[in-house]
PDB file of N, CA and C in Angstrom:
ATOM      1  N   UNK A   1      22.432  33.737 -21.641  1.00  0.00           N
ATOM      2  CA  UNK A   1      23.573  32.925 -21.272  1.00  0.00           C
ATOM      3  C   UNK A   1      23.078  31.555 -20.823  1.00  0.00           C
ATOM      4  N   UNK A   2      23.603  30.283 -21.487  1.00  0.00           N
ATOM      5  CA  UNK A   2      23.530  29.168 -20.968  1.00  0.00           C
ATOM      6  C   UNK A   2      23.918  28.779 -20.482  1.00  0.00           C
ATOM      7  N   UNK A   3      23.478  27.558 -19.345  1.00  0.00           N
ATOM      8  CA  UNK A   3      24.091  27.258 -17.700  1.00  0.00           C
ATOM      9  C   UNK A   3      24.418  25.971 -18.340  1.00  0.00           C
ATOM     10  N   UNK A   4      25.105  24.952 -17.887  1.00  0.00           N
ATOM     11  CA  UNK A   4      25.654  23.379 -18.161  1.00  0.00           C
ATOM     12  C   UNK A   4      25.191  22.711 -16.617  1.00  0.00           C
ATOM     13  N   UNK A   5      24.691  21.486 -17.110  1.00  0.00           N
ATOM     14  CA  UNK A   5      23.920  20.715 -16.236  1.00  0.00           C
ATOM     15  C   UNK A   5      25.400  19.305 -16.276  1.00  0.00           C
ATOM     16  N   UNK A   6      25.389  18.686 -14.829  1.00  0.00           N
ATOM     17  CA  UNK A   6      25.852  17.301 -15.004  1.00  0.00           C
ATOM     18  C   UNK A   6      25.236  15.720 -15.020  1.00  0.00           C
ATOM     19  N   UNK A   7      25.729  15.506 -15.123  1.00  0.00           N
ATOM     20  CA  UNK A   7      24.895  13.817 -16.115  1.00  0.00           C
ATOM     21  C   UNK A   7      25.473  12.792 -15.372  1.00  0.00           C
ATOM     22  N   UNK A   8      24.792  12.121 -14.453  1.00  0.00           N
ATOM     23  CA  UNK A   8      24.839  10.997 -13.638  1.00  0.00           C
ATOM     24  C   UNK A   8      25.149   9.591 -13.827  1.00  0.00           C
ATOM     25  N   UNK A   9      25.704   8.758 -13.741  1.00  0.00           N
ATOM     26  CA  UNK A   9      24.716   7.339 -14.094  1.00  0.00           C
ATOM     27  C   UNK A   9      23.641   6.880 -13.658  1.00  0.00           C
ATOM     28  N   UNK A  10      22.629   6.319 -13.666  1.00  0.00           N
ATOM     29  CA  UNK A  10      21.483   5.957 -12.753  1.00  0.00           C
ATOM     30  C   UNK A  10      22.144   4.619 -12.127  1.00  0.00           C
ATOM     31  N   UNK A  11      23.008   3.936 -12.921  1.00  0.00           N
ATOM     32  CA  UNK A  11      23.457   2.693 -11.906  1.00  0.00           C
ATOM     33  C   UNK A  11      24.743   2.701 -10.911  1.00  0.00           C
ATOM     34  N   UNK A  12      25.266   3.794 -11.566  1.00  0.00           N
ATOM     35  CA  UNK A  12      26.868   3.433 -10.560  1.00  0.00           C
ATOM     36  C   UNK A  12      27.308   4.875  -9.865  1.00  0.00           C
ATOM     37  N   UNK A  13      26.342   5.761 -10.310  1.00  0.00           N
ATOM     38  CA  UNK A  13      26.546   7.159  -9.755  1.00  0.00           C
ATOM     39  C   UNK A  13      27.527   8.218 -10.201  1.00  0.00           C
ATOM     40  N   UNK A  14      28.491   7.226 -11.282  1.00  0.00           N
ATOM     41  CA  UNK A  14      29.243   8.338 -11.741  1.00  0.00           C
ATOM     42  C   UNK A  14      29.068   9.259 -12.626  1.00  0.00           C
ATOM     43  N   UNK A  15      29.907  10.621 -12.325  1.00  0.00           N
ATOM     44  CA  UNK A  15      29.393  11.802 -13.249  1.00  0.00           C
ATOM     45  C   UNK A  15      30.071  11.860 -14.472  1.00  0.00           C
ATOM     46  N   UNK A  16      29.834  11.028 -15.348  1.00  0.00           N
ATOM     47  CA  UNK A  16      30.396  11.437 -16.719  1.00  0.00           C
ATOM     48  C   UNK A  16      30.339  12.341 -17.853  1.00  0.00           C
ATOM     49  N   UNK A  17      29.419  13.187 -17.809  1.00  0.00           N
ATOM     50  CA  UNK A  17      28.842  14.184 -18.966  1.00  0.00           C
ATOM     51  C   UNK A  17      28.404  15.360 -18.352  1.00  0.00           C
ATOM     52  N   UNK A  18      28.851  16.477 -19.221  1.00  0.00           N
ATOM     53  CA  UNK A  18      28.661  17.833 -18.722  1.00  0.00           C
ATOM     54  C   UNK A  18      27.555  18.396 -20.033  1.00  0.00           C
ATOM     55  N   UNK A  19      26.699  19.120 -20.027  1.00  0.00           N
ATOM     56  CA  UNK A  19      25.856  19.363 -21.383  1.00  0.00           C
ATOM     57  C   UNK A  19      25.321  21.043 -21.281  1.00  0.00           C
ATOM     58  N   UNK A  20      25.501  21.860 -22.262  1.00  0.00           N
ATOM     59  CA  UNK A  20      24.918  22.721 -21.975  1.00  0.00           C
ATOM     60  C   UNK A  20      22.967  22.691 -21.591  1.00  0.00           C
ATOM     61  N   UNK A  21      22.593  23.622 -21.175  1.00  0.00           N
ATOM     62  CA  UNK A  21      21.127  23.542 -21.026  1.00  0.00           C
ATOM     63  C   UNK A  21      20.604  25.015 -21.609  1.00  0.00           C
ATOM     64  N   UNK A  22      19.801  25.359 -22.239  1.00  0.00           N
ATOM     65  CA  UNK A  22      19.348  26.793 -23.225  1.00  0.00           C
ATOM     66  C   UNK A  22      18.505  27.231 -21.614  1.00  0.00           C
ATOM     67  N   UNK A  23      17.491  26.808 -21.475  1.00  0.00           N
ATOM     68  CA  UNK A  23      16.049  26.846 -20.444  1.00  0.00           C
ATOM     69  C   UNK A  23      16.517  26.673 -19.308  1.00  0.00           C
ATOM     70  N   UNK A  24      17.054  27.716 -17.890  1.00  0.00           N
ATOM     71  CA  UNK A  24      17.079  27.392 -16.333  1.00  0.00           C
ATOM     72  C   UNK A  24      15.768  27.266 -15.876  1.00  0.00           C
ATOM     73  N   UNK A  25      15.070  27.305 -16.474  1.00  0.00           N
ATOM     74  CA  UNK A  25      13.680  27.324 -15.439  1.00  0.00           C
ATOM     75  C   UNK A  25      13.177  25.981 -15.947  1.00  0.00           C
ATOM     76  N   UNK A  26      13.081  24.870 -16.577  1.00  0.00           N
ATOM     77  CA  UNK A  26      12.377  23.694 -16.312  1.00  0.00           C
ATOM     78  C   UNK A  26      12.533  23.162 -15.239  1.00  0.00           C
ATOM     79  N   UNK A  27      11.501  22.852 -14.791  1.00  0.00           N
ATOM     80  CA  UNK A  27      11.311  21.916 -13.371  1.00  0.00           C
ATOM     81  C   UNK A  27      11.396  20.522 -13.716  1.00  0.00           C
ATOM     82  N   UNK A  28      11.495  19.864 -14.709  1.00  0.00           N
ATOM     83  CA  UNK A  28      11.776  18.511 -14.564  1.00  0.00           C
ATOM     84  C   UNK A  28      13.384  17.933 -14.709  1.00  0.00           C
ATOM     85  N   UNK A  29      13.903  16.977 -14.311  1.00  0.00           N
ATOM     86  CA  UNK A  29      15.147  16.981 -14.398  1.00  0.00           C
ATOM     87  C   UNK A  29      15.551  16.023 -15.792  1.00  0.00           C
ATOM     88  N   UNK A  30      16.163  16.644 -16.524  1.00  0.00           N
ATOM     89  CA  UNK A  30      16.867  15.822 -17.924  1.00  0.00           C
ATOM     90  C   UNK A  30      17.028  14.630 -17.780  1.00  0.00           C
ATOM     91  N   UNK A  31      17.025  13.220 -18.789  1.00  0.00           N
ATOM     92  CA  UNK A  31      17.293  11.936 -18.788  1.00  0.00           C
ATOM     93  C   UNK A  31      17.616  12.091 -20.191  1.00  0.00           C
ATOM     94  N   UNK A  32      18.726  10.998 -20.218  1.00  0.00           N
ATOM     95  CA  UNK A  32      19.174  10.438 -21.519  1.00  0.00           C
ATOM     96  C   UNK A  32      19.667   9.511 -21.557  1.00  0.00           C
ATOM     97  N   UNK A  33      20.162   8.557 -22.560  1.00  0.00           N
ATOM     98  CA  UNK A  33      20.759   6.910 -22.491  1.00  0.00           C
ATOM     99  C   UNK A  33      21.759   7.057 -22.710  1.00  0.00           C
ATOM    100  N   UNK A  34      23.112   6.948 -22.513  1.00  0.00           N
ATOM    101  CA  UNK A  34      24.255   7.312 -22.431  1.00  0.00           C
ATOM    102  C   UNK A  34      25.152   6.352 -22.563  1.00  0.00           C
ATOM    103  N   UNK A  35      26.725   6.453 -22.881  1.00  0.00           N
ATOM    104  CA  UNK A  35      27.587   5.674 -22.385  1.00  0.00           C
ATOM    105  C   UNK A  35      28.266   5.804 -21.045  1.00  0.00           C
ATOM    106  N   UNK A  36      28.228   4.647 -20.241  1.00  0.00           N
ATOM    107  CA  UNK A  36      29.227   4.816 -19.264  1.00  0.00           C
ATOM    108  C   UNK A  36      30.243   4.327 -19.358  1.00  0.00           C
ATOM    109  N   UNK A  37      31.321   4.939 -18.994  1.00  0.00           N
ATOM    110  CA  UNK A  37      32.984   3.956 -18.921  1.00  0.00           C
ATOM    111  C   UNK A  37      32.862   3.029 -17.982  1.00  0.00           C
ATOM    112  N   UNK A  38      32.555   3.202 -16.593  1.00  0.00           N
ATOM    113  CA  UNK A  38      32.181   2.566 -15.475  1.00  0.00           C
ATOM    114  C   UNK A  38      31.949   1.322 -15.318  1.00  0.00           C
ATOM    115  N   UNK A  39      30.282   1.306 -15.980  1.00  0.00           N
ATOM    116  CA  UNK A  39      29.617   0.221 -16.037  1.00  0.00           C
ATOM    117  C   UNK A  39      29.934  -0.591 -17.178  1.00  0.00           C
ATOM    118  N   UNK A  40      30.827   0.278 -18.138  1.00  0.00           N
ATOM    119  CA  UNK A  40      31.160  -0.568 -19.506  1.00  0.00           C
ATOM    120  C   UNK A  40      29.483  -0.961 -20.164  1.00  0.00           C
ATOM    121  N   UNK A  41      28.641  -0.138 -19.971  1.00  0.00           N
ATOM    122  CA  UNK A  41      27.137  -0.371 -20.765  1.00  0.00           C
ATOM    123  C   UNK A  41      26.619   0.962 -20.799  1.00  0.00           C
ATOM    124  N   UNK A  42      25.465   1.121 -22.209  1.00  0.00           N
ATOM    125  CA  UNK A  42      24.534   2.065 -21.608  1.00  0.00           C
ATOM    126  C   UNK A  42      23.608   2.165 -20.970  1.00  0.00           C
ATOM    127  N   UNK A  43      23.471   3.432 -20.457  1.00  0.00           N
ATOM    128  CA  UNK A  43      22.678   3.193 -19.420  1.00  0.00           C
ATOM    129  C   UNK A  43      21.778   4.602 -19.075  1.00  0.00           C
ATOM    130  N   UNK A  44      20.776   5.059 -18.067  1.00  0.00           N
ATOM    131  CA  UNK A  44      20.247   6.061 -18.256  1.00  0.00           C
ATOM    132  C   UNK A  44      20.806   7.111 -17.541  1.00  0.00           C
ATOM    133  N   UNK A  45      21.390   8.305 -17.807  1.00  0.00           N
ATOM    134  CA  UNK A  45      21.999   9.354 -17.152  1.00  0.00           C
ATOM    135  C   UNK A  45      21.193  10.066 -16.992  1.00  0.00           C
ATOM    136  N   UNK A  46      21.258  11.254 -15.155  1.00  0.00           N
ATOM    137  CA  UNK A  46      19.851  12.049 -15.053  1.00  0.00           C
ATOM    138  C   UNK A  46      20.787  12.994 -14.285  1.00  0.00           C
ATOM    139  N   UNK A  47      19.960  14.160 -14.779  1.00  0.00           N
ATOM    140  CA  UNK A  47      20.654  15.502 -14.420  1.00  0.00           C
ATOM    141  C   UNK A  47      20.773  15.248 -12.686  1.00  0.00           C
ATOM    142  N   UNK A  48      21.964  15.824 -12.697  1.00  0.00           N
ATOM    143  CA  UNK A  48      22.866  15.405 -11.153  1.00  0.00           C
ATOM    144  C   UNK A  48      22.067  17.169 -10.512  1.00  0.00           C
ATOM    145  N   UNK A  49      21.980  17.026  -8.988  1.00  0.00           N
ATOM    146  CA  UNK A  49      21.612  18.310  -8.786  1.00  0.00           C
ATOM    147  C   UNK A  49      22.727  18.855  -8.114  1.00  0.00           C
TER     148      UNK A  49
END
């Protein structure tokens, strides 16, 4: 069973993206370049804890 992680902005803090995740046990936390509505740019989103 796969768990869903949430997706941050790194600049404005908002949580825009929900993603499944296959692997609960990695210890590092996800990054990706994303759209934000927010900031109206992309930008880097990091798994929210």
């Amino acid at each position: 069973m796969s768990g869903k992680i949430t997706l941050c902005c790194d600049r404005c803090g908002a949580r825009n993206y929900v993603t499944p995740v296959g692997d609960k046990k990695t210890t590092t936390r996800f990054t990706v370049k994303k759209f934000c509505s927010q900031c109206n740019s992309h930008t880097e989103h990091k798994q929210s804890i």
